[in-house]
Each structure stands twice: as structure tokens, then as C-alpha cells.
Protein backbone atom coordinates (compact mmCIF):
# COMPACT_ATOMS: atom_id res chain seq x y z
CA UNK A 1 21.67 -144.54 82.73
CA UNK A 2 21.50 -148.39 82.05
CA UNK A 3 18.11 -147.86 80.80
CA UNK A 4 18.82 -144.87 77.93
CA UNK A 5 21.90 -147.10 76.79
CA UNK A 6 19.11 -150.03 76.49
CA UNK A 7 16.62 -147.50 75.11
CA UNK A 8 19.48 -146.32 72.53
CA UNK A 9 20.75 -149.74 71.95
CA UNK A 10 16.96 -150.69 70.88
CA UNK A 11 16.42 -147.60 68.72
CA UNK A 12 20.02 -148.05 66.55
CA UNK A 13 18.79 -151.74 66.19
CA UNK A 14 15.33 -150.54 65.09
CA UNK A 15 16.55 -147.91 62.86
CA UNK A 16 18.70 -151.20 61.49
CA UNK A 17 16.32 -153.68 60.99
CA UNK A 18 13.89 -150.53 59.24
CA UNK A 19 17.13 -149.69 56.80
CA UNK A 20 18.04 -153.49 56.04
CA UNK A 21 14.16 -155.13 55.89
CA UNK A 22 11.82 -152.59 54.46
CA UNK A 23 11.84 -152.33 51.08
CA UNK A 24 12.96 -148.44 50.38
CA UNK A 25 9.74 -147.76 48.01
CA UNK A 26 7.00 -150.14 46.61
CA UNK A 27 6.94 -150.75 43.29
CA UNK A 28 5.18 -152.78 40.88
CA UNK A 29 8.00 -153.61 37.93
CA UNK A 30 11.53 -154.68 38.53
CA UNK A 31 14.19 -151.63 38.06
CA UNK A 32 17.56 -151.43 36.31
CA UNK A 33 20.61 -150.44 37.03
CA UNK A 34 24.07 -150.58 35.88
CA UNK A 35 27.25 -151.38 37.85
CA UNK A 36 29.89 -150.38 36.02
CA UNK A 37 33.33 -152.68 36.10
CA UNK A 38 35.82 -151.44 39.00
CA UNK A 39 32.85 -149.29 40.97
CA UNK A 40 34.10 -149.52 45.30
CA UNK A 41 31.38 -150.43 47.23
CA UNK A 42 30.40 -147.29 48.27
CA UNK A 43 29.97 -145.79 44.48
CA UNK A 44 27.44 -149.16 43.94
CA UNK A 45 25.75 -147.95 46.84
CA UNK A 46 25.40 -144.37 45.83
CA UNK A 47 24.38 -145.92 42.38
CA UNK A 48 21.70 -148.19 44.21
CA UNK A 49 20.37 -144.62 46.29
CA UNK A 50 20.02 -142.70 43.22
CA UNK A 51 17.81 -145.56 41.73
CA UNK A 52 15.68 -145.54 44.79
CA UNK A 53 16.66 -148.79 45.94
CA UNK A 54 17.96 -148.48 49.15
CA UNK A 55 17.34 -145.48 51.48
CA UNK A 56 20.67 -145.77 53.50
CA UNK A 57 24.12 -145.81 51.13
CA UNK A 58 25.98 -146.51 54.09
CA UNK A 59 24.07 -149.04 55.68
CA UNK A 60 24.76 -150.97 52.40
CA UNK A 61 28.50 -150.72 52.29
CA UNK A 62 28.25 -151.36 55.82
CA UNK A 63 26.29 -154.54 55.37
CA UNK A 64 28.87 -155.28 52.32
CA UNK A 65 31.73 -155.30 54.39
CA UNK A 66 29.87 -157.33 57.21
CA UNK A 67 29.41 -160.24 55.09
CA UNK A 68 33.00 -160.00 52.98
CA UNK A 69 31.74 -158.68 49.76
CA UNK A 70 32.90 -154.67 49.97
CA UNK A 71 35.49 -156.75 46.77
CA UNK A 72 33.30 -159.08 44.83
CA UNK A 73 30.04 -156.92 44.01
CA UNK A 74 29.90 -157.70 40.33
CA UNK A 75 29.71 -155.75 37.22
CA UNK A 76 27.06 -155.56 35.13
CA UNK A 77 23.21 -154.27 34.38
CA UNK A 78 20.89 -155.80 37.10
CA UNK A 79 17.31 -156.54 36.85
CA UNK A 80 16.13 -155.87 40.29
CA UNK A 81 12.76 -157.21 41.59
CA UNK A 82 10.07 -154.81 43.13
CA UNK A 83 9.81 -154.32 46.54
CA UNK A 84 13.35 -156.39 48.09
CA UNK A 85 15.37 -155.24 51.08
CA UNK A 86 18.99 -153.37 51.40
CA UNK A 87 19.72 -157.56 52.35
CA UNK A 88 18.68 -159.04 48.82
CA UNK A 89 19.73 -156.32 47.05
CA UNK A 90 23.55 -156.71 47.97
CA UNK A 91 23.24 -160.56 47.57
CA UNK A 92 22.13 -160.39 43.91
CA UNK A 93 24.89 -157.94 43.37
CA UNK A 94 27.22 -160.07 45.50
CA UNK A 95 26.28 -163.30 43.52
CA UNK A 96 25.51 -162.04 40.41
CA UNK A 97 21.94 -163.60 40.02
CA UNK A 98 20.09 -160.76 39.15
CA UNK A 99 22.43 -159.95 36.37
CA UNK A 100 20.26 -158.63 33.13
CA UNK A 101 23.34 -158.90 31.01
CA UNK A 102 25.49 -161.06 28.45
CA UNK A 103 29.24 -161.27 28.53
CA UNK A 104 30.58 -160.99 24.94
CA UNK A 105 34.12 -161.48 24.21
CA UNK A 106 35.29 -159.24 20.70
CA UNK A 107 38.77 -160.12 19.91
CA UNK A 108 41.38 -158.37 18.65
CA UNK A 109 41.30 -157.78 14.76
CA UNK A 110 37.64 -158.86 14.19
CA UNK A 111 36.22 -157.09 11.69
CA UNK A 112 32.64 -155.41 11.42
CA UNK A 113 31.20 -158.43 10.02
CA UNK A 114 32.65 -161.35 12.59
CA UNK A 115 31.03 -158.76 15.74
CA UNK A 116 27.98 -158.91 13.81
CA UNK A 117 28.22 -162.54 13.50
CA UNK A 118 29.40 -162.53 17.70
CA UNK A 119 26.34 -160.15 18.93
CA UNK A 120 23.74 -162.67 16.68
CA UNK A 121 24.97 -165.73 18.36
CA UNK A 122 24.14 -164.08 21.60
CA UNK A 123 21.12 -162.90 20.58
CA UNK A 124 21.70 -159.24 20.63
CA UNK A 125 21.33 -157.94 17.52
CA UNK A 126 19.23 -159.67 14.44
CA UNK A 127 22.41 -161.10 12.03
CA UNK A 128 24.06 -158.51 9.46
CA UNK A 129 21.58 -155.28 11.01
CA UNK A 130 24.67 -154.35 13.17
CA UNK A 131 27.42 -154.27 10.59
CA UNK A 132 24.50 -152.93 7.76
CA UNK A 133 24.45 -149.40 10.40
CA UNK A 134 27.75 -149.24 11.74
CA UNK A 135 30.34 -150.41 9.25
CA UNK A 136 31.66 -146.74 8.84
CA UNK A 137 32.65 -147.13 12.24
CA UNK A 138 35.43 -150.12 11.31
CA UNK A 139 38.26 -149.48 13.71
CA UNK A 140 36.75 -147.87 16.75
CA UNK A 141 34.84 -150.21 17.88
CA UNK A 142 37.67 -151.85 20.53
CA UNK A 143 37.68 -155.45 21.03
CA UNK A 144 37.56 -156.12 25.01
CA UNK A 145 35.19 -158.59 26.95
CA UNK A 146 31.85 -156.54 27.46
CA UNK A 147 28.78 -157.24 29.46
CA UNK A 148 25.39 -156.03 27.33
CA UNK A 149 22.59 -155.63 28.74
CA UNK A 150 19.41 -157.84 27.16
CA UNK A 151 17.12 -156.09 25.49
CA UNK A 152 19.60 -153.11 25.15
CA UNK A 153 20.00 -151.72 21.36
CA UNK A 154 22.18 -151.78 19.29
CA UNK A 155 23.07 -148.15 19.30
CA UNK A 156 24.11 -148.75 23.06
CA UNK A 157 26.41 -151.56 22.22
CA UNK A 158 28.06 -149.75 19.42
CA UNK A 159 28.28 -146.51 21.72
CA UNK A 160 29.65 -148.60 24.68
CA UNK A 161 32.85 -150.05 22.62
CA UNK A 162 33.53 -146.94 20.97
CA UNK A 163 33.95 -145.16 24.04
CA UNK A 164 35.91 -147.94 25.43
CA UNK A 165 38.46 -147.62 22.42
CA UNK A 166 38.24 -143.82 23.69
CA UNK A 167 39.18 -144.11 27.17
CA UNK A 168 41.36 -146.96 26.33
CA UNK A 169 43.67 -144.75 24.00
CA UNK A 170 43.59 -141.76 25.66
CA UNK A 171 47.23 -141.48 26.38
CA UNK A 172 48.17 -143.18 23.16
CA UNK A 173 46.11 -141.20 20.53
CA UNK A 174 44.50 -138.37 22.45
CA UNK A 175 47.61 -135.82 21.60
CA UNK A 176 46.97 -136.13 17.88
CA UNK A 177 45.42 -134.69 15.28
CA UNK A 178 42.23 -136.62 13.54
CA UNK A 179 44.46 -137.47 10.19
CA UNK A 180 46.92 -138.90 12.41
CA UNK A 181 44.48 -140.78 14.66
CA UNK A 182 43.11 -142.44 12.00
CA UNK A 183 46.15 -143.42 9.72
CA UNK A 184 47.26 -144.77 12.82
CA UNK A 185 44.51 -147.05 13.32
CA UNK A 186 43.87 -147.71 10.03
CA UNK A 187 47.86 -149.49 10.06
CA UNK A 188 46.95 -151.31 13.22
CA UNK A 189 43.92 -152.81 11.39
CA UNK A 190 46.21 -154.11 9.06
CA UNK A 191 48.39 -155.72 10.93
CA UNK A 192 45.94 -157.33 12.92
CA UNK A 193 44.93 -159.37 9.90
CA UNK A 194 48.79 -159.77 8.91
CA UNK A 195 50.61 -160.80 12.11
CA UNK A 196 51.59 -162.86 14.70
CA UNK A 197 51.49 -160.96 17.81
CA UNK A 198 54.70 -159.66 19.61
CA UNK A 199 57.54 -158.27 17.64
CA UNK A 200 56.44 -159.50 14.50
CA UNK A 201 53.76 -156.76 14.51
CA UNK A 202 56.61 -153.94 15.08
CA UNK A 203 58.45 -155.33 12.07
CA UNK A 204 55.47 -155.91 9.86
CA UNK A 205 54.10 -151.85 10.97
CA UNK A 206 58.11 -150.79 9.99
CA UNK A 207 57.21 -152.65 6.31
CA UNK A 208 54.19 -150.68 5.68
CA UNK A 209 55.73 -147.43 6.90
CA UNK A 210 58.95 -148.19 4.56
CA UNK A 211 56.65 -149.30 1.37
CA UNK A 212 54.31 -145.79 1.76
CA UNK A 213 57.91 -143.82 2.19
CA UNK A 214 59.07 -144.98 -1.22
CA UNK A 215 55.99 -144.72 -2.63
CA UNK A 216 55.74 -148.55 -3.21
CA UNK A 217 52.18 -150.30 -3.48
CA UNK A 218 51.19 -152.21 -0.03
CA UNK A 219 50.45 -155.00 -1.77
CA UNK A 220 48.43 -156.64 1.12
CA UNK A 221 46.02 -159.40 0.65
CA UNK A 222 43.79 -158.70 3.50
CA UNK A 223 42.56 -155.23 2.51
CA UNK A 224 41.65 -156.36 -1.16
CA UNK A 225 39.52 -159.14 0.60
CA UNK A 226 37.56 -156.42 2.37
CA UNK A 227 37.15 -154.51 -0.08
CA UNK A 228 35.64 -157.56 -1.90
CA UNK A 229 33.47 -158.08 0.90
CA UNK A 230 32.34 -154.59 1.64
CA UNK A 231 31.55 -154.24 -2.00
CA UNK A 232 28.99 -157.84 -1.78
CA UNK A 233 27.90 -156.88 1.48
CA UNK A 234 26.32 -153.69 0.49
CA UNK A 235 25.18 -154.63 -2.50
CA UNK A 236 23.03 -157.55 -0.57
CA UNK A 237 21.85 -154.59 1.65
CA UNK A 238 19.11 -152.66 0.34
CA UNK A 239 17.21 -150.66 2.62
CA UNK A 240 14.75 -152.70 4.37
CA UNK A 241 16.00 -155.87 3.58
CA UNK A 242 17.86 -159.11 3.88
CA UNK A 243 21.91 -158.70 4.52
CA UNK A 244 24.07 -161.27 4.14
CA UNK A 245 27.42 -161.13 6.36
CA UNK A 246 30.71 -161.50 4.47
CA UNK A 247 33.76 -163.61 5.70
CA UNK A 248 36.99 -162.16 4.87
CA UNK A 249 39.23 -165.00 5.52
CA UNK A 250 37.47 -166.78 3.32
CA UNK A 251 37.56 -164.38 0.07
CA UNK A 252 39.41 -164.84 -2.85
CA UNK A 253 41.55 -162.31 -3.89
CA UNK A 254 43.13 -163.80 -7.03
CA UNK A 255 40.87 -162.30 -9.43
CA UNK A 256 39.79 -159.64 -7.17
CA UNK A 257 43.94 -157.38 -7.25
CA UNK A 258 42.67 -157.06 -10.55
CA UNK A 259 39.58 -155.22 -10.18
CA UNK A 260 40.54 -151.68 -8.94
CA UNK A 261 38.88 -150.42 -5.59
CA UNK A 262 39.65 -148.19 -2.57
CA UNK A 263 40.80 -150.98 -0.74
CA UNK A 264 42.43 -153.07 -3.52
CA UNK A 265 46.48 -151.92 -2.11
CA UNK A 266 47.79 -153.21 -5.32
CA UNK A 267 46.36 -151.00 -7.82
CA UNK A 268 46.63 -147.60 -5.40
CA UNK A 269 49.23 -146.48 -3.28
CA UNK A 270 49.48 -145.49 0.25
CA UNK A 271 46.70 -146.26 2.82
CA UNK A 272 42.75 -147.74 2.31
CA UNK A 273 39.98 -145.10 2.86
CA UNK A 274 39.07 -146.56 6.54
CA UNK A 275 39.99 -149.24 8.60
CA UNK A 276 39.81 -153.39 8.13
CA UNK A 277 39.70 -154.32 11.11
CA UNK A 278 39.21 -153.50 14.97
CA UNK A 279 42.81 -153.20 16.91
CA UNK A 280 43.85 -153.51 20.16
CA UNK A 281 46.20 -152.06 22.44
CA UNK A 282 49.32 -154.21 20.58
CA UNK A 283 48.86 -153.33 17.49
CA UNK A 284 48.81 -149.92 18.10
CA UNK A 285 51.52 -149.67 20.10
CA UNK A 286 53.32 -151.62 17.12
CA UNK A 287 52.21 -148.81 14.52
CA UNK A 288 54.25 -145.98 16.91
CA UNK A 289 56.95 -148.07 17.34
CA UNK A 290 57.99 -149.54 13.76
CA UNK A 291 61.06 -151.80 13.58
CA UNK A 292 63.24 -152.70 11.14
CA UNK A 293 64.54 -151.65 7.34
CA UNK A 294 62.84 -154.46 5.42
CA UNK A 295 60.32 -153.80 2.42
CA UNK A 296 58.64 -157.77 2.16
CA UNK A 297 57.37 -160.13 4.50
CA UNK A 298 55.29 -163.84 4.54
CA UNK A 299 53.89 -166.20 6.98
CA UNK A 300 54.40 -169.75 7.21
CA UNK A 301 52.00 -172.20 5.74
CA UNK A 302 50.54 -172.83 9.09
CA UNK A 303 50.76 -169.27 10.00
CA UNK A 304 52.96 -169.58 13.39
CA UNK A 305 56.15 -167.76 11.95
CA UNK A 306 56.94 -165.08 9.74
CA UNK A 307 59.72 -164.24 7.62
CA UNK A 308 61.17 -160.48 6.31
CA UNK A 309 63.38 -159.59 3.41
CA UNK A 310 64.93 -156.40 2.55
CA UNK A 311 65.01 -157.12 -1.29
CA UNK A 312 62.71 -158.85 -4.07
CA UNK A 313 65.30 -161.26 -4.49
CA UNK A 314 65.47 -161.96 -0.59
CA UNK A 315 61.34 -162.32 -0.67
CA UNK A 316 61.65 -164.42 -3.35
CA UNK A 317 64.31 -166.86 -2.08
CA UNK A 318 62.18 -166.72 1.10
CA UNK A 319 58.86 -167.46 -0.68
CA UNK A 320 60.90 -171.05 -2.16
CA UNK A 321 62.48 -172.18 0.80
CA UNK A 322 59.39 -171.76 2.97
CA UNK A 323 56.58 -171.94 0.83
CA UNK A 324 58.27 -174.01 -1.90
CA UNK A 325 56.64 -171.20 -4.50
């Protein structure tokens, strides 16, 4: 009897030692795969089977958990070398080095010209190519930390935010109808370029709701400047060749409320064609939830606080005592 348990002891061990040392096919190039961000151990295993990498799934979430990293196997694409054991494998994905990936952080309210701008300075995208094919897609494209894999393209990138904004908002916009979906985005965009965060987006979303219910002009700075720039950006984008990025904090929009344009809120009524910007989660939130009765608003000089009126004369007063105008 003492010698079968030895005998049995000796085969599990072998059996072991063959799962955790042999490599589970030989290969001459390094292989891919994703690991994608919340994933238990045992789905990374199951992803790491399917690849081909490993020929036991639970001898790798069983090695995970021996050596205290069933909770830190990290997100991300992985470049794994040819021929390396169950062992290495769960290392690199324990400690990260084999990630193939950049981590990009797109924050709330950039515009399709400032991600171009991010994904260039990581080396992801050749500058103005990304907002040149996906500029119709202003306002979907949800601003979130992201990990991209090198080499990827830039049809991958764009089709990994916009199904982030997707999942994201499933609870918040998945109920409505496309024409409600998008007037509610396009608001958010807005106010991301308008407002502080907090409550002053609520009250600024309950301004633009009140000015469209009167049938009063917007009147707001931020989508004339777009506007501006959409209109130089694709006019420095023929097919083929060189684009030039535009910067919509920096555009001037006294001449440019003159000039009469889709986006120009001064000249037209009611909401711009698409999107300005790319909102989060706050802003719209804020758009469903509009506060206040007021009909004029304006930041500080330094941009920390805002102030509402209800009247012309109240925005005006306002507009001396803070701005000295």
C-alpha cells in the first residue's frame, strides 16, 4: 500500500512538473493576448488555454493562488515569448513585464482634436490622422484611462472607447430613443467645456434647457470655437495629406459669432449638429438632472467659480462686479 501511495505521489508530481515546465506547444514568434481589466484568475487562465499557452487552466489558477497573485494578474495585451512554461507565463502576467501595451489617460471633455494630440504623444497614431477619420464620432468616444496595445490601429482604439462609452451608459442612455441619446450628449459636451464640476454643471445643464424652452439663442462661446476649428481643420485636410490639429481653447471667437455656421449658437437656435466634446459620467448625469430657473451664467476670471442670473440685468450686474465689464 505504502508503495502505490509513493507510486501515486510520484506520478501527481510528474504530471506537475510536465503541466508547470514544458512549454504547452513550440513556437517560433511570441503570441498575444489580451487580459481584459477585472478578468478572476480563472477567466485569464481560460484566456491563456484558448491561446495555446498553457495546457492545464487549472494548474494555472492553482499556481496563481500558490504564490498570492489569484488578485494582482494585470490588465492589458501581453506579448508572450515562444516556448515559456505555465511558471513564466503567470509571472509576466503577475508583474506586468510582458505587457505589449500603453496606458493613455483621455479626460473628461477633450475634444477630437486634444485625443489626437494624446494618442501622437504616445506614439499611437501619426498626429491629426485620428481626428481627420473619426471626428464624426465627437461625443462617443468616452474619456477613461485605457491600455492600447502597440502596434494596434487606430480603428481598434476608436472601437475600444466607443464601446466603453456603451457599456458605461447602459443604464443611463440605453432606454432612449437615438434623438434623445444624442441631444443628451450633445448638452453634456457642452458643459464639459463650460463648467466647474459638481453642481455647477446641474445649474449650467438647467440654463441651456431653459434658453432652448423659450426659444432663446445659447449664446455659448465654446461651440462657435469648434465650429471655427472644425471648419480650419478640414479645410487643412485634403485627402492624402498634411492635417493640422486645431486647439479650441485657444480660438478666437470675436469675429467668428459673426460668421454664421452650424455650430455658431448665436446666430441659430437650439442645439449644434453633433457634439463638442467627449463627456463623462458627470456631465451626463447633470444633463438628466437640470437645476435651477436661471437663463445666464459666467465664470470667474480664473475660472474656479461661477455665477447665475435669472435676468439680463442680473447677468449684467454680475458681469461688473466680477469681471469689472
Amino acid at each position: 500500500m505504502a508503495l502505490l501511495t509513493l507510486v501515486g505521489l510520484l506520478v501527481v508530481a510528474g504530471l506537475v512538473w510536465y503541466f508547470m515546465i514544458f512549454p504547452a506547444v513550440s513556437r517560433s514568434q511570441p503570441t498575444e493576448v489580451e487580459i481584459t481589466k477585472g478578468e478572476s484568475a480563472r477567466a485569464v487562465a481560460q484566456t491563456l488555454k484558448d491561446a495555446g499557452l498553457i495546457r492545464s487552466s487549472r494548474m494555472f489558477v492553482w499556481y496563481a493562488a500558490l504564490r498570492g497573485w489569484t488578485h494582482s494578474l494585470e490588465a492589458g495585451y501581453y506579448l508572450i515569448p515562444a516556448n515559456v512554461s505555465l511558471e513564466e507565463i503567470a509571472y509576466l502576467i503577475a508583474t506586468g513585464i510582458a505587457h505589449n501595451d500603453v496606458a493613455v489617460l483621455i479626460p473628461e471633455g477633450y475634444n477630437i482634436w486634444q485625443i489626437d494630440e494624446r494618442l501622437a504623444d504616445f506614439k499611437l497614431v501619426e498626429r491629426g490622422q485620428f481626428a481627420k477619420t473619426y471626428y464624426l464620432r465627437e461625443g462617443h468616444l468616452f474619456p477613461d484611462t485605457y491600455r492600447f496595445r502597440k502596434g494596434g490601429t487606430m480603428a481598434e482604439i476608436e472601437q475600444k472607447m466607443e464601446d466603453n462609452f456603451n457599456v458605461r451608459n447602459v443604464v443611463l442612455l440605453g432606454p432612449l430613443s437615438e434623438s434623445a441619446r444624442e441631444r443628451i450628449i450633445t448638452i453634456a459636451s457642452i458643459i464639459e467645456k463650460e463648467s466647474l464640476r459638481g453642481r455647477d454643471m446641474n445649474l449650467v445643464a438647467g440654463v441651456i434647457e431653459n434658453r432652448v424652452r423659450i426659444g432663446m439663442p445659447l449664446q455659448i462661446d465654446a461651440t462657435v470655437s469648434y465650429g471655427s476649428c472644425l471648419r480650419k481643420f478640414l479645410a487643412s485636410s485634403p485627402a492624402g495629406g498634411p492635417v493640422s490639429n486645431c486647439f479650441v481653447n485657444l480660438e478666437p471667437v470675436g469675429k467668428e459669432i459673426h460668421i454664421d455656421s452650424a455650430f455658431n449658437s448665436y446666430t441659430r437656435k437650439g442645439f449644434p449638429p453633433r457634439p463638442i466634446s467627449n463627456p463623462g459620467a458627470e456631465a451626463l448625469n447633470a444633463v438628466l438632472n437640470p437645476k435651477g430657473d436661471y437663463l445666464y451664467y459666467l465664470s470667474s476670471r480664473d475660472g474656479r467659480q461661477m455665477f447665475f442670473a435669472k435676468t439680463g440685468a442680473e447677468h449684467v450686474a454680475n458681469r461688473r462686479k466680477y469681471l469689472g465689464l
